[in-house]
C-alpha atoms as a PDB file:
ATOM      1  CA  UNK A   1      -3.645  29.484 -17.347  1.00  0.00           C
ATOM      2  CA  UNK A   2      -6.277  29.514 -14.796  1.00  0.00           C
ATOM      3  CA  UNK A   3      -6.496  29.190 -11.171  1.00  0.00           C
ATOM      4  CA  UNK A   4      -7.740  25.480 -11.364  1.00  0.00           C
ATOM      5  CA  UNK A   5      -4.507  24.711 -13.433  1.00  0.00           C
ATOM      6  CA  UNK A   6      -1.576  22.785 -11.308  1.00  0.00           C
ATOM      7  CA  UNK A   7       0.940  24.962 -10.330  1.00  0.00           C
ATOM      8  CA  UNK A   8       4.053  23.680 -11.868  1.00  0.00           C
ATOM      9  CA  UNK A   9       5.682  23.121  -8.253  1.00  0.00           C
ATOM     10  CA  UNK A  10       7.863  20.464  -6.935  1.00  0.00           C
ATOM     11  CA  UNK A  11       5.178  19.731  -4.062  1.00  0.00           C
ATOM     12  CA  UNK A  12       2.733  17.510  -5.629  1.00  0.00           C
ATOM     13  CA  UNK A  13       5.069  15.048  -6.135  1.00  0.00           C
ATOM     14  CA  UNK A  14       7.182  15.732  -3.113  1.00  0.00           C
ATOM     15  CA  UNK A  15       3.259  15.259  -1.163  1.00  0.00           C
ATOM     16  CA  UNK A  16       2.531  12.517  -3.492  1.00  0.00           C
ATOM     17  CA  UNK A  17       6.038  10.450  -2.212  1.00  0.00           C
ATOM     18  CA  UNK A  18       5.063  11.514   1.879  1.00  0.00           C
ATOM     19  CA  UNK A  19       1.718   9.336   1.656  1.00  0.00           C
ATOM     20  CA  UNK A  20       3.493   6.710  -0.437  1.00  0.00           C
ATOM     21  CA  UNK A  21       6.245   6.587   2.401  1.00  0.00           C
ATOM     22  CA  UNK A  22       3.743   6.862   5.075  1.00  0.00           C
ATOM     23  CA  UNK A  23       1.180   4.582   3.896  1.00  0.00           C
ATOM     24  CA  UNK A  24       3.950   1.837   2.890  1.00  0.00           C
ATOM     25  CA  UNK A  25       5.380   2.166   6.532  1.00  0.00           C
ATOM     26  CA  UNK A  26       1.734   1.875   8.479  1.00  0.00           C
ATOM     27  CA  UNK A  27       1.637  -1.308   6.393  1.00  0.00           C
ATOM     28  CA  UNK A  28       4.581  -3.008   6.243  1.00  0.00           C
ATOM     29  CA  UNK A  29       4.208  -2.880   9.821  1.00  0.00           C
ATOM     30  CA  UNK A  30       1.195  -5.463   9.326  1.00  0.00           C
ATOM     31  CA  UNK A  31       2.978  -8.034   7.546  1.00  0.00           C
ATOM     32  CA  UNK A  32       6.118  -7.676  10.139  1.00  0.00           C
ATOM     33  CA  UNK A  33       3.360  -8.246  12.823  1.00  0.00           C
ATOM     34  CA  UNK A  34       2.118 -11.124  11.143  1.00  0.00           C
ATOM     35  CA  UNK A  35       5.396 -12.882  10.082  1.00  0.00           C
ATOM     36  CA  UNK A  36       7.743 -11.862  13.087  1.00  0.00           C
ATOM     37  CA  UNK A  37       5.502 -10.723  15.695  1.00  0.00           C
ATOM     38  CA  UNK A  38       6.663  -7.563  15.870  1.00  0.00           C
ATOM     39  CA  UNK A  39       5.436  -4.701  16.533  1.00  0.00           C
ATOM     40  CA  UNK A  40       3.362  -6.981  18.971  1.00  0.00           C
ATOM     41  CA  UNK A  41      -0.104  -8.272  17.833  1.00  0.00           C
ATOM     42  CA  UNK A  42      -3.160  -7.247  19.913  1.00  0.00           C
ATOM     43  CA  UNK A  43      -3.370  -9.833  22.807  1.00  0.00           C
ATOM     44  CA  UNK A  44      -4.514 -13.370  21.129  1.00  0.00           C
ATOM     45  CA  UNK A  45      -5.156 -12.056  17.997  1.00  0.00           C
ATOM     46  CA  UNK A  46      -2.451 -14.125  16.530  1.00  0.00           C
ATOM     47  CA  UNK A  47      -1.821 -18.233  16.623  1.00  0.00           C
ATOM     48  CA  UNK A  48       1.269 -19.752  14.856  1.00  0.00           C
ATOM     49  CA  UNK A  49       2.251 -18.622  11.655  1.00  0.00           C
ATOM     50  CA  UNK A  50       1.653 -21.382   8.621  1.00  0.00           C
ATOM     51  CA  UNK A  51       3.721 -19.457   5.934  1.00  0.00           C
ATOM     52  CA  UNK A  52       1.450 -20.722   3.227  1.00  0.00           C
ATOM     53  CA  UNK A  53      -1.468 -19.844   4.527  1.00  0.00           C
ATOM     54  CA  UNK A  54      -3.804 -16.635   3.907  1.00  0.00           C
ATOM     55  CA  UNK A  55      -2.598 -14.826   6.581  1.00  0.00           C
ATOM     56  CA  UNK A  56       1.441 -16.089   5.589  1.00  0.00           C
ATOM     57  CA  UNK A  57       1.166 -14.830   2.305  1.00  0.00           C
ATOM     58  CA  UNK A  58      -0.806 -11.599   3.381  1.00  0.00           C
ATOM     59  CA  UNK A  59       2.322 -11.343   5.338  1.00  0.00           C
ATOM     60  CA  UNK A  60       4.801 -11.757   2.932  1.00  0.00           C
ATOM     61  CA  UNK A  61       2.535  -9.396   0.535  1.00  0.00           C
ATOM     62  CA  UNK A  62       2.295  -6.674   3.671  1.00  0.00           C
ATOM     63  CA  UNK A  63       6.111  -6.744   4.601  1.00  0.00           C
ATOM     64  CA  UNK A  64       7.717  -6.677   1.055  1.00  0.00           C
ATOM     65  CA  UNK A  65       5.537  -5.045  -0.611  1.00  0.00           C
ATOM     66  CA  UNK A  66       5.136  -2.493   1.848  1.00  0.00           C
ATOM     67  CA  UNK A  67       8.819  -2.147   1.663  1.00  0.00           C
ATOM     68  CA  UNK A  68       8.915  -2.295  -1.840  1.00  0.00           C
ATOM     69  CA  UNK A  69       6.094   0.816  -1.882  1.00  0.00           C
ATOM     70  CA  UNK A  70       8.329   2.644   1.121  1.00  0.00           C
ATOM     71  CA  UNK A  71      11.070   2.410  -1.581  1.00  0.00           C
ATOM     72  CA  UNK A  72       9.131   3.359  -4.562  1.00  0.00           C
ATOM     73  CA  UNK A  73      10.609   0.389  -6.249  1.00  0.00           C
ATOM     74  CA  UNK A  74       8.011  -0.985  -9.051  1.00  0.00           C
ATOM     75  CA  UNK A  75       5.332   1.162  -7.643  1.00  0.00           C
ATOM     76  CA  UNK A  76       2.533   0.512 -10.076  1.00  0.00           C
ATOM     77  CA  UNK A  77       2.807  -3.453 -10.267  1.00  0.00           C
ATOM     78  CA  UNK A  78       3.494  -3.498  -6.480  1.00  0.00           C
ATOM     79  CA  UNK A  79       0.807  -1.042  -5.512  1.00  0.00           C
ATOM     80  CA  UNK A  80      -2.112  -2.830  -8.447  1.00  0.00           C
ATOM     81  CA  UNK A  81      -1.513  -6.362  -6.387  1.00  0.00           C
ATOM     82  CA  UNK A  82      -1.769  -4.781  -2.845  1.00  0.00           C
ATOM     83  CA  UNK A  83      -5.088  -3.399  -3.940  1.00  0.00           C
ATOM     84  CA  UNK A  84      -6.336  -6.579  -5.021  1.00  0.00           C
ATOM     85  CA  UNK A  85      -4.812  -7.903  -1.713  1.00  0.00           C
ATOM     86  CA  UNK A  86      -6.749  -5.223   0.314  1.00  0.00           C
ATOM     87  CA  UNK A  87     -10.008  -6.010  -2.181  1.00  0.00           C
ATOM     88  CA  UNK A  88      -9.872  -9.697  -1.135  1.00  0.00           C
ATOM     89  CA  UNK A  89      -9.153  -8.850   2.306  1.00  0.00           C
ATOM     90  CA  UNK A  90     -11.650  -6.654   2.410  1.00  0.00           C
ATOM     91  CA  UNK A  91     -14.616  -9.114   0.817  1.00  0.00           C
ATOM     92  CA  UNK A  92     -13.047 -11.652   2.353  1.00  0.00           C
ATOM     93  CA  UNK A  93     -13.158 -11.099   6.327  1.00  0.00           C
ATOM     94  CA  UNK A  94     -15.197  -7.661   6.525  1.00  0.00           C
ATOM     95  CA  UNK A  95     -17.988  -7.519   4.143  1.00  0.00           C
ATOM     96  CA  UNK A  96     -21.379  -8.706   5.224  1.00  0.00           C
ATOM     97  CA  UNK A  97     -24.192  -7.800   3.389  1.00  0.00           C
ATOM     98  CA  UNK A  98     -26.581  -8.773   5.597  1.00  0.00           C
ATOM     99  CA  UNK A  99     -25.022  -8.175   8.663  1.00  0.00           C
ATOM    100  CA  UNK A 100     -22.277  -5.689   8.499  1.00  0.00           C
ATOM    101  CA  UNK A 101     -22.291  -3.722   5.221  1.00  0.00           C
ATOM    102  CA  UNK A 102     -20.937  -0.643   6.155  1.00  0.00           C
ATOM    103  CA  UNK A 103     -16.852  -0.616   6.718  1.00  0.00           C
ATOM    104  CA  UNK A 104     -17.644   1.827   9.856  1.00  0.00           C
ATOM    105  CA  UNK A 105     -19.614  -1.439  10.987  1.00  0.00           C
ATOM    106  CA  UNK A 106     -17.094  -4.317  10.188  1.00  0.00           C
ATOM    107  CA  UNK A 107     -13.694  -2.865  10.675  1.00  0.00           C
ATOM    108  CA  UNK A 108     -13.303  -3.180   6.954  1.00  0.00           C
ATOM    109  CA  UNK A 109     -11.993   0.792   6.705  1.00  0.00           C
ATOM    110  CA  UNK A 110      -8.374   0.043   6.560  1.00  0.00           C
ATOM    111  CA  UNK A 111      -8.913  -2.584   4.099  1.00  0.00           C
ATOM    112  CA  UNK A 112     -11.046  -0.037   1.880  1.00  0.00           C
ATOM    113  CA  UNK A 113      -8.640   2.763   2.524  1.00  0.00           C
ATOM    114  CA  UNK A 114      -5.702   1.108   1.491  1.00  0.00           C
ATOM    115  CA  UNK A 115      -7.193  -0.565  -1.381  1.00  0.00           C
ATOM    116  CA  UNK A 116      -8.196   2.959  -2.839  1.00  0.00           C
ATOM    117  CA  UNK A 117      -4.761   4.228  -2.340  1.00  0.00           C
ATOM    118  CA  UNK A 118      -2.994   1.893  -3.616  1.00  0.00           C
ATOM    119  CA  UNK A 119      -5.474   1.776  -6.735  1.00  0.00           C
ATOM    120  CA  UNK A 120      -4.366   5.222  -6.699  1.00  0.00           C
ATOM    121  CA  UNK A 121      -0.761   4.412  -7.041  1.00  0.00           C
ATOM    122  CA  UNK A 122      -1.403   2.342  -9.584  1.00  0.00           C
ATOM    123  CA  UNK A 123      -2.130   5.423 -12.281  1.00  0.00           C
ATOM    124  CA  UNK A 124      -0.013   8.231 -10.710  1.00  0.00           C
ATOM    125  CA  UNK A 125       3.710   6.365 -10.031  1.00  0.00           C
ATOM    126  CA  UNK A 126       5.645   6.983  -7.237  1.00  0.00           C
ATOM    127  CA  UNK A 127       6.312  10.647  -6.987  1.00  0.00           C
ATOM    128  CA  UNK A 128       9.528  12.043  -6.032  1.00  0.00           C
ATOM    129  CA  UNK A 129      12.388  10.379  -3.331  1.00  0.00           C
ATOM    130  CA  UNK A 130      11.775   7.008  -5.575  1.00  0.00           C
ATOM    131  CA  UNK A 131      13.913   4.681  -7.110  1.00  0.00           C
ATOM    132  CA  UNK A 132      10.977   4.603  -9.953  1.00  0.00           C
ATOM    133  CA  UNK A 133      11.776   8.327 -10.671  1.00  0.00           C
ATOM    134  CA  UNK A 134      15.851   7.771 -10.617  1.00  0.00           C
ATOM    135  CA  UNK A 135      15.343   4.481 -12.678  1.00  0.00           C
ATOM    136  CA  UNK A 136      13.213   6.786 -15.265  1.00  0.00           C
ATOM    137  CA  UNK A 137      15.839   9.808 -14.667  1.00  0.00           C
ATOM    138  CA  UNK A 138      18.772   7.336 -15.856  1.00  0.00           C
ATOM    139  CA  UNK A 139      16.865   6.207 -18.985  1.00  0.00           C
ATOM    140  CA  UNK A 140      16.048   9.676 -19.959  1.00  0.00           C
ATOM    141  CA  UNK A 141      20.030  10.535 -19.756  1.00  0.00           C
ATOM    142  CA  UNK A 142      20.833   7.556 -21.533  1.00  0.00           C
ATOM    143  CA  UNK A 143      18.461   8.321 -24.385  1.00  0.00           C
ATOM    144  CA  UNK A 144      19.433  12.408 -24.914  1.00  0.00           C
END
């Protein structure tokens, strides 16, 4: 064993389910801004919500699966479509290549950030405090 080795310590994981909780907190509380106004939105940054619209759905996406991630509840499906979500986004209303390209430059570094971390997600699970890990805890039990 060398010193570049993992320890084999509870606190990766334990670390791993902080940022899942604190990243799936900072953005459910997008999609609650979005689909019940609350916390409030920056002034006139919001009109009326159209549920199935881009910004509805993004919503819907934000709130749920944000809660879903908070939760650890289906991590890797949940956290593979909010990247995409944060991709799009991203593409979408930031990215400029002639004008903006930079995220510093077109307020596209939350979209980027999140998009990364939830790509993240997507290969290392939940962590610990999940219902993932109980779910897999319960199947190894039933199966010894």
């Amino acid at each position: 064993m060398s010193i570049y080795d993992p320890a084999p310590s509870p606190w990766p994981s334990r670390a791993l389910a902080v940022l899942r909780i604190v990243a799936g907190l900072v953005f459910m509380t997008a999609g609650t801004m979005k689909l019940f106004g609350y916390p409030p939105p920056p002034q006139g940054a919001m009109g009326p919500l159209v549920l199935m619209s881009e910004v509805g759905i993004a919503g819907i996406l934000e709130a749920f699966g944000g809660l879903a991630f908070i939760l650890g509840l289906f991590t890797r499906p949940i956290a593979f479509i909010l990247a995409g979500e944060m991709a799009v986004a991203y593409f979408q209303f930031h990215f400029d290549f002639q004008k903006a390209f930079w995220p510093t430059t077109n307020n596209g570094v939350p979209a980027v950030l999140y998009c990364f971390v939830f790509l993240y997600f997507v290969f290392s699970g939940a962590g610990a405090w999940s219902i993932d890990e109980r779910l897999a805890r319960s199947r190894a039990g039933r199966a010894a």
